[in-house]
Protein backbone atom coordinates (compact mmCIF):
# COMPACT_ATOMS: atom_id res chain seq x y z
CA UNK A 1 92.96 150.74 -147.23
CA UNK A 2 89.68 149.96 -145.57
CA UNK A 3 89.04 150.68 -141.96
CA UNK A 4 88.49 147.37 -141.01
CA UNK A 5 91.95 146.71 -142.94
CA UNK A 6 93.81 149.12 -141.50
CA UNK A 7 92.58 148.58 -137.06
CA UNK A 8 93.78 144.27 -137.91
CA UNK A 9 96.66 145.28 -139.61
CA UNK A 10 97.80 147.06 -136.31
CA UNK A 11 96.36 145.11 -133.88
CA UNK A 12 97.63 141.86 -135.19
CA UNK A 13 101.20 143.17 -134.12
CA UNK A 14 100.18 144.75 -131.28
CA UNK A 15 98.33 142.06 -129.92
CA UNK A 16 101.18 139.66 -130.69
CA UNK A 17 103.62 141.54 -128.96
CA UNK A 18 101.63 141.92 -126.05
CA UNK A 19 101.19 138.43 -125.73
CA UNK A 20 104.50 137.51 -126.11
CA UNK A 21 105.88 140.19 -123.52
CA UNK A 22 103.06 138.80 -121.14
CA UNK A 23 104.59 135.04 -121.58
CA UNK A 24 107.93 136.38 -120.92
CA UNK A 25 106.92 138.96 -118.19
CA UNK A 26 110.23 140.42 -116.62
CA UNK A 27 112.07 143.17 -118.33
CA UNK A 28 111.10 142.87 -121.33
CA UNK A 29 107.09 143.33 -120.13
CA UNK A 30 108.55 146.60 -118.21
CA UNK A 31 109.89 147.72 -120.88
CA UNK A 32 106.95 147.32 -122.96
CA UNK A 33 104.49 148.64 -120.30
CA UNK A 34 106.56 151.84 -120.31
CA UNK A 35 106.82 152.62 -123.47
CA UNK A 36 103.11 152.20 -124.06
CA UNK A 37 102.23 154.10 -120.59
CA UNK A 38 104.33 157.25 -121.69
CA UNK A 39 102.67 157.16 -125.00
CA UNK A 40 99.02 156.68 -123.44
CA UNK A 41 100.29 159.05 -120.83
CA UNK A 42 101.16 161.82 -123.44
CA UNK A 43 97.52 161.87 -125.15
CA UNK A 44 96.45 162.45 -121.54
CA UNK A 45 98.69 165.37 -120.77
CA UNK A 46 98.11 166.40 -124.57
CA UNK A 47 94.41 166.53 -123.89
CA UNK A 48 93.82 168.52 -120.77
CA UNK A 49 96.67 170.62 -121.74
CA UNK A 50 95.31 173.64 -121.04
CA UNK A 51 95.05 172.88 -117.32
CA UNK A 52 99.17 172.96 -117.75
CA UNK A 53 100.07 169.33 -116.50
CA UNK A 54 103.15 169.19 -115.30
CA UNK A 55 104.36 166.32 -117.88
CA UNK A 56 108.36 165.60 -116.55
CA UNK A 57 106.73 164.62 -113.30
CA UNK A 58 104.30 162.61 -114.63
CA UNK A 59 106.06 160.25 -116.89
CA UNK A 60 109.08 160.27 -114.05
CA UNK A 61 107.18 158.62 -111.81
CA UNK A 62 105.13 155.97 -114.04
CA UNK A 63 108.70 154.84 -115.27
CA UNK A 64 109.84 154.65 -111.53
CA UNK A 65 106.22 153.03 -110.53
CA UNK A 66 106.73 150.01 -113.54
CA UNK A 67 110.67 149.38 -112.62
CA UNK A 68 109.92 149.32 -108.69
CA UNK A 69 107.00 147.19 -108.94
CA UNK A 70 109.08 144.54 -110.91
CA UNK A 71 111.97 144.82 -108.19
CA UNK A 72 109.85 145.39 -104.70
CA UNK A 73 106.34 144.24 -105.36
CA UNK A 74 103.38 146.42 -105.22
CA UNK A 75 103.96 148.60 -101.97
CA UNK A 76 107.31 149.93 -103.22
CA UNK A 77 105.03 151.37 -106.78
CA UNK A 78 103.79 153.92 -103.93
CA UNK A 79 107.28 155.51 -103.46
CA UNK A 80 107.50 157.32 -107.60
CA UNK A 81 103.89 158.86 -106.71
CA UNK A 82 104.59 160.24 -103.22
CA UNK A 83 108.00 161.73 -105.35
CA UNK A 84 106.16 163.03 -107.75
CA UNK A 85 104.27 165.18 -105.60
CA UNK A 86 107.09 166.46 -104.53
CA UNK A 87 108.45 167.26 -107.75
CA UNK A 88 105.48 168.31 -108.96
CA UNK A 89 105.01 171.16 -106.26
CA UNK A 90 108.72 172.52 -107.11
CA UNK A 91 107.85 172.83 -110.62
CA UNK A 92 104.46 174.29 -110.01
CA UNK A 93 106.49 176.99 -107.50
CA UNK A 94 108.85 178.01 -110.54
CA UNK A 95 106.96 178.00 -113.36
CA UNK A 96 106.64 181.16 -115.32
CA UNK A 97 103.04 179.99 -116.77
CA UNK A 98 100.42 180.91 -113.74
CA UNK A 99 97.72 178.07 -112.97
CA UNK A 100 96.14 177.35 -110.05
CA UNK A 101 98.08 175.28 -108.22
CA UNK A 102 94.84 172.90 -107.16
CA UNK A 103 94.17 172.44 -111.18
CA UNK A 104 97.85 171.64 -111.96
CA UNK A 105 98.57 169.56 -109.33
CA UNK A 106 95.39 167.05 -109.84
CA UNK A 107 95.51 167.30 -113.99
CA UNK A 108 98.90 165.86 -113.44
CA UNK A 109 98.79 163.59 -110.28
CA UNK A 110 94.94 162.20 -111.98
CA UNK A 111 96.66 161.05 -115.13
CA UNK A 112 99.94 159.30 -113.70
CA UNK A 113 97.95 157.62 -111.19
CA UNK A 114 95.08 156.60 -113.78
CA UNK A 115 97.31 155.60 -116.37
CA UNK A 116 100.26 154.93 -114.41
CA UNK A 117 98.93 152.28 -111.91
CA UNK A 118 96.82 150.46 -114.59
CA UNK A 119 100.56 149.78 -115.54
CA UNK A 120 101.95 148.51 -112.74
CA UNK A 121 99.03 146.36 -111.80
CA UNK A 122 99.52 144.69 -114.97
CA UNK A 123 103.34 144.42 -114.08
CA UNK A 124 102.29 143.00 -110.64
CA UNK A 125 99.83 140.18 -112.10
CA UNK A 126 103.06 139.15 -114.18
CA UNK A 127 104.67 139.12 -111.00
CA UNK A 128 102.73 137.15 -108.79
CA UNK A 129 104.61 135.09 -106.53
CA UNK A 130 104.73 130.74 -106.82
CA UNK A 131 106.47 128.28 -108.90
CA UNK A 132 103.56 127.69 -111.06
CA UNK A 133 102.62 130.30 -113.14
CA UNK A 134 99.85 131.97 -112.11
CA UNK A 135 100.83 135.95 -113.24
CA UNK A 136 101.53 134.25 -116.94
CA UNK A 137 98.22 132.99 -117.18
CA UNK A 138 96.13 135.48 -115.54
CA UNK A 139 97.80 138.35 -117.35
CA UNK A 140 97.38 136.26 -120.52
CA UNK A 141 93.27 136.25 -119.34
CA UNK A 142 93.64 139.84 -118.66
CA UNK A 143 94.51 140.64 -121.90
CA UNK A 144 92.09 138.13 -124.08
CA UNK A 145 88.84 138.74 -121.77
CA UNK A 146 89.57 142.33 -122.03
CA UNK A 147 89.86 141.76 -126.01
CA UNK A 148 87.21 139.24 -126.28
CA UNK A 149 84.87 141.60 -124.91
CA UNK A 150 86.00 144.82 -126.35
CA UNK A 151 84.88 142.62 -129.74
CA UNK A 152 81.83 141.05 -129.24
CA UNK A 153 80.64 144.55 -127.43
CA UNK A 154 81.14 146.10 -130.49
CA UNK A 155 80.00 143.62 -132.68
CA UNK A 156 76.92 142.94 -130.76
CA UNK A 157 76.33 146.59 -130.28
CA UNK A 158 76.71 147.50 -134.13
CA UNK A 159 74.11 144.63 -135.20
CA UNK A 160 71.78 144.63 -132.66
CA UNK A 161 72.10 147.32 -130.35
CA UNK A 162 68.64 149.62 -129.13
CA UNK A 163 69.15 150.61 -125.53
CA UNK A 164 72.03 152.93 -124.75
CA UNK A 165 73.89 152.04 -121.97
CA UNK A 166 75.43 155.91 -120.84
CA UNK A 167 73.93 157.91 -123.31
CA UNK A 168 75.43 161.08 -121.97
CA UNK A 169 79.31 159.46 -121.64
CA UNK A 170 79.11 157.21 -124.84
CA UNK A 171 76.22 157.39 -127.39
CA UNK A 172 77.21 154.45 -129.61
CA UNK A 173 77.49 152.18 -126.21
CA UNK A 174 74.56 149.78 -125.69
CA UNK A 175 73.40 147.39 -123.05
CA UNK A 176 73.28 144.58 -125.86
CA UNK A 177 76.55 145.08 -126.27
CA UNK A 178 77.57 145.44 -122.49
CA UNK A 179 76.07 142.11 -121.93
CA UNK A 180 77.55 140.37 -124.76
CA UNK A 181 80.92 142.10 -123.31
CA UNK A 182 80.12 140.53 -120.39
CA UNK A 183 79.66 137.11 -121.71
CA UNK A 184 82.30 137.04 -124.24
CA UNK A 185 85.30 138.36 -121.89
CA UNK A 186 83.86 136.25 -118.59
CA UNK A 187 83.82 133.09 -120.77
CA UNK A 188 87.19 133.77 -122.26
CA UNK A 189 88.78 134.39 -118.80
CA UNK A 190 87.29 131.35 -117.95
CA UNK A 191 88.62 129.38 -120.59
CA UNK A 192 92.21 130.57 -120.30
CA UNK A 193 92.29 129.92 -116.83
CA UNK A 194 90.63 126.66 -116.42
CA UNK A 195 92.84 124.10 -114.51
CA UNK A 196 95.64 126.60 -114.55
CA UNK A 197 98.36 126.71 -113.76
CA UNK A 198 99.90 123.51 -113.44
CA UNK A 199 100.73 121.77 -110.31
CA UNK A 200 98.66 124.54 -107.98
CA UNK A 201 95.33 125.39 -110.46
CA UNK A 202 92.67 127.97 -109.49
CA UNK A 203 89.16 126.28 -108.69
CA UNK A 204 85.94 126.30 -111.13
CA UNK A 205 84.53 128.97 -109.02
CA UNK A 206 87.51 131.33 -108.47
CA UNK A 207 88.36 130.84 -112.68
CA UNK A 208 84.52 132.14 -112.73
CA UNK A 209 85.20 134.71 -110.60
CA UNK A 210 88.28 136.41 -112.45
CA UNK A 211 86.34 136.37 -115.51
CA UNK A 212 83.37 138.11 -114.18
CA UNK A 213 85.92 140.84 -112.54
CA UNK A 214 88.03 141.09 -115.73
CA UNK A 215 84.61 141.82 -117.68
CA UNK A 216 83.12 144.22 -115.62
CA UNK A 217 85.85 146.02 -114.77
CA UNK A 218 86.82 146.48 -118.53
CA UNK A 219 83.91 148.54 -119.90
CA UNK A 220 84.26 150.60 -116.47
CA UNK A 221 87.45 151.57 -117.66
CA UNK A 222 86.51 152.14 -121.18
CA UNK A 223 83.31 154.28 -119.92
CA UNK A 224 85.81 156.23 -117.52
CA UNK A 225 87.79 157.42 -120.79
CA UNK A 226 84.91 158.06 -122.78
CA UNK A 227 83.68 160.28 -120.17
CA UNK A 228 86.74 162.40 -119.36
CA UNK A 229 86.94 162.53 -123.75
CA UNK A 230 83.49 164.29 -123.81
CA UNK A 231 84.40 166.40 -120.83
CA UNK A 232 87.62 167.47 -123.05
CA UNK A 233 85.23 167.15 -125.98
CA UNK A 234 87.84 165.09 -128.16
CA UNK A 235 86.96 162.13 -130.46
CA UNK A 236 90.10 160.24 -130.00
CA UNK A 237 93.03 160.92 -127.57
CA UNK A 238 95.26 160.47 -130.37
CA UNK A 239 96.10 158.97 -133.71
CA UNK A 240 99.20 157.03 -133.49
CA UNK A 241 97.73 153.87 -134.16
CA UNK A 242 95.55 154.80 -136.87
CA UNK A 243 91.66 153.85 -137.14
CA UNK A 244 92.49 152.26 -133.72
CA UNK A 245 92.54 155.98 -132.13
CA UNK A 246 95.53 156.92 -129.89
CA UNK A 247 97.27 154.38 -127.40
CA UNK A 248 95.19 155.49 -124.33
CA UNK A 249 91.87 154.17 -126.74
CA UNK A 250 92.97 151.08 -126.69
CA UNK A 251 94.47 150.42 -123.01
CA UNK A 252 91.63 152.26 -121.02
CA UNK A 253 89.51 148.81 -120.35
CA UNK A 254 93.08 147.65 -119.09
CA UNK A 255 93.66 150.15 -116.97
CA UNK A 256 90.78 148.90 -114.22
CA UNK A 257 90.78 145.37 -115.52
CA UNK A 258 94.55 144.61 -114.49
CA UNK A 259 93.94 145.94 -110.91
CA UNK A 260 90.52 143.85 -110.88
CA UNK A 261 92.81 141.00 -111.58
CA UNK A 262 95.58 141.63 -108.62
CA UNK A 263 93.12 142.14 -105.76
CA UNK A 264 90.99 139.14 -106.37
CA UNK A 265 94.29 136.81 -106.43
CA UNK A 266 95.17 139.07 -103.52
CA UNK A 267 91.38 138.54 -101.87
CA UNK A 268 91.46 134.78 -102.25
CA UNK A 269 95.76 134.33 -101.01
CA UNK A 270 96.89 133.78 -104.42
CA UNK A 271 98.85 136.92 -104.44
C-alpha cells in the first residue's frame, strides 16, 4: 500500500468521526477529545521521557479539564491543572527515580497544559452558549480551515516551494506554502461560516476574521511541534496512525487554532 493510500485510508475515518462528534458536540465530543488527548498526550510524555514526566498526573487532569469544561464552562477547566500541581509535587516527593524537581514538574505541567487545553478549547467552541448554533459551526470551521490548510500547505509547498519559512524548526516548510495555508484555511473558514448560524449569523467581517485567526494560528501550532520534535530530535511523535505520524502530528495545528477560535467569539460577545 502506497503512502498516499495508506494517510486517506486513515484520515477518511478519522476525519469523519471528527465531524460527526463535532455536529453532535456533548458527550460523545468529550469522549472523543479524551481519548485522542491521552493518546497525543502519551507521545508527549513518551518523547521527553527522559526528563521523567510525571504521566498519572498528566492525563488525570486533561480528563478532569475536558469533563469540567463540558459541565462549568471554561473557568472551571482551571480547577484539574491547579490539582495537578498538587499531585504532581507528591509524586515528585516520593519517587524513587531522582530528577530535578524544576525539570519534572514543567516536562509534565508543559505537556498537559499544551495538549490538554487545546482540548478543552475545542470542547468550549462546541459549547458556546445561544439557541442557534454557533459552537457547531465554528468547531466544524475549526476543523476544515485547519484541514484545508494543512493540504494546500503541503501541496503548494511540495510543487512549488523555494523559500523556507523556519529553516532551523522545519526544513521542508515554505513560505509558498504558508501563504497558500493561509488562503486555503481563511477561505474555507469563511465559507463554512458565512450567514451562520441561523436566526443570529456572524457578519461578513467577523466570518473573515475567524478564518484569518483559524489560519494563522494553525501553522503556529504545527511550527510549535516541529520545534519541540527537533529539540527531542524525533521524526514523528509516534506511529499509531501510520504514514500520518502519531496522534499529536496530526492535532498540533488544533491545539492553538481551537483557542484562536474561543477568544475571538469571546472578543466580539459571541461567547
Amino acid at each position: 500500500m502506497s503512502d498516499l493510500v495508506s494517510r486517506i485510508v486513515v484520515a477518511v475515518p478519522l476525519g469523519a468521526a471528527a465531524i460527526y462528534s463535532a455536529w453532535h458536540g456533548g458527550w460523545l465530543l468529550v469522549a472523543l477529545a479524551s481519548v485522542a488527548a491521552l493518546i497525543a498526550l502519551h507521545e508527549f510524555y513518551a518523547m521527553v521521557r527522559e526528563l521523567r514526566p510525571l504521566v498519572p498526573a498528566g492525563f488525570a487532569a486533561v480528563v478532569a479539564g475536558l469533563v469540567a469544561v463540558h459541565q462549568g464552562g471554561v473557568a472551571w477547566a482551571a480547577g484539574p491543572l491547579v490539582g495537578m500541581l498538587v499531585i504532581v509535587f507528591w509524586m515528585s516527593a516520593v519517587a524513587e527515580v531522582r530528577q530535578p524537581a524544576v525539570v519534572q514538574f514543567a516536562a509534565t505541567v508543559f505537556g498537559a497544559v499544551w495538549i490538554g487545553l487545546g482540548f478543552v478549547f475545542m470542547v468550549a467552541v462546541r459549547d458556546l452558549p445561544g439557541e442557534q448554533g454557533l459552537g457547531k459551526w465554528l468547531l466544524l470551521a475549526v476543523l476544515l480551515g485547519v484541514w484545508a490548510s494543512d493540504v494546500a500547505a503541503f501541496t503548494i509547498g511540495r510543487l512549488f516551494g523555494r523559500r523556507l519559512l523556519a529553516a532551523e524548526i522545519s526544513p521542508a516548510k515554505t513560505v509558498e506554502g504558508f501563504l497558500a495555508g493561509l488562503v486555503a484555511g481563511t477561505a474555507t473558514v469563511f465559507i463554512t461560516l458565512y450567514r451562520e448560524p441561523d436566526g443570529l449569523p456572524l457578519s461578513t467581517l467577523h466570518a473573515l476574521e475567524f478564518g484569518v485567526a483559524i489560519a494563522l494560528a494553525a501553522p503556529i501550532g504545527d511550527l510549535l511541534e516541529s520545534y519541540l520534535k527537533r529539540d527531542m530530535g524525533v521524526k514523528d511523535t509516534g506511529s499509531i496512525l501510520g504514514g500520518h505520524g502519531g496522534m499529536l502530528d496530526r492535532v498540533d495545528a488544533l491545539l492553538l487554532a481551537a483557542p484562536a477560535a474561543y477568544f475571538l467569539a469571546l472578543a466580539i460577545g459571541r461567547a
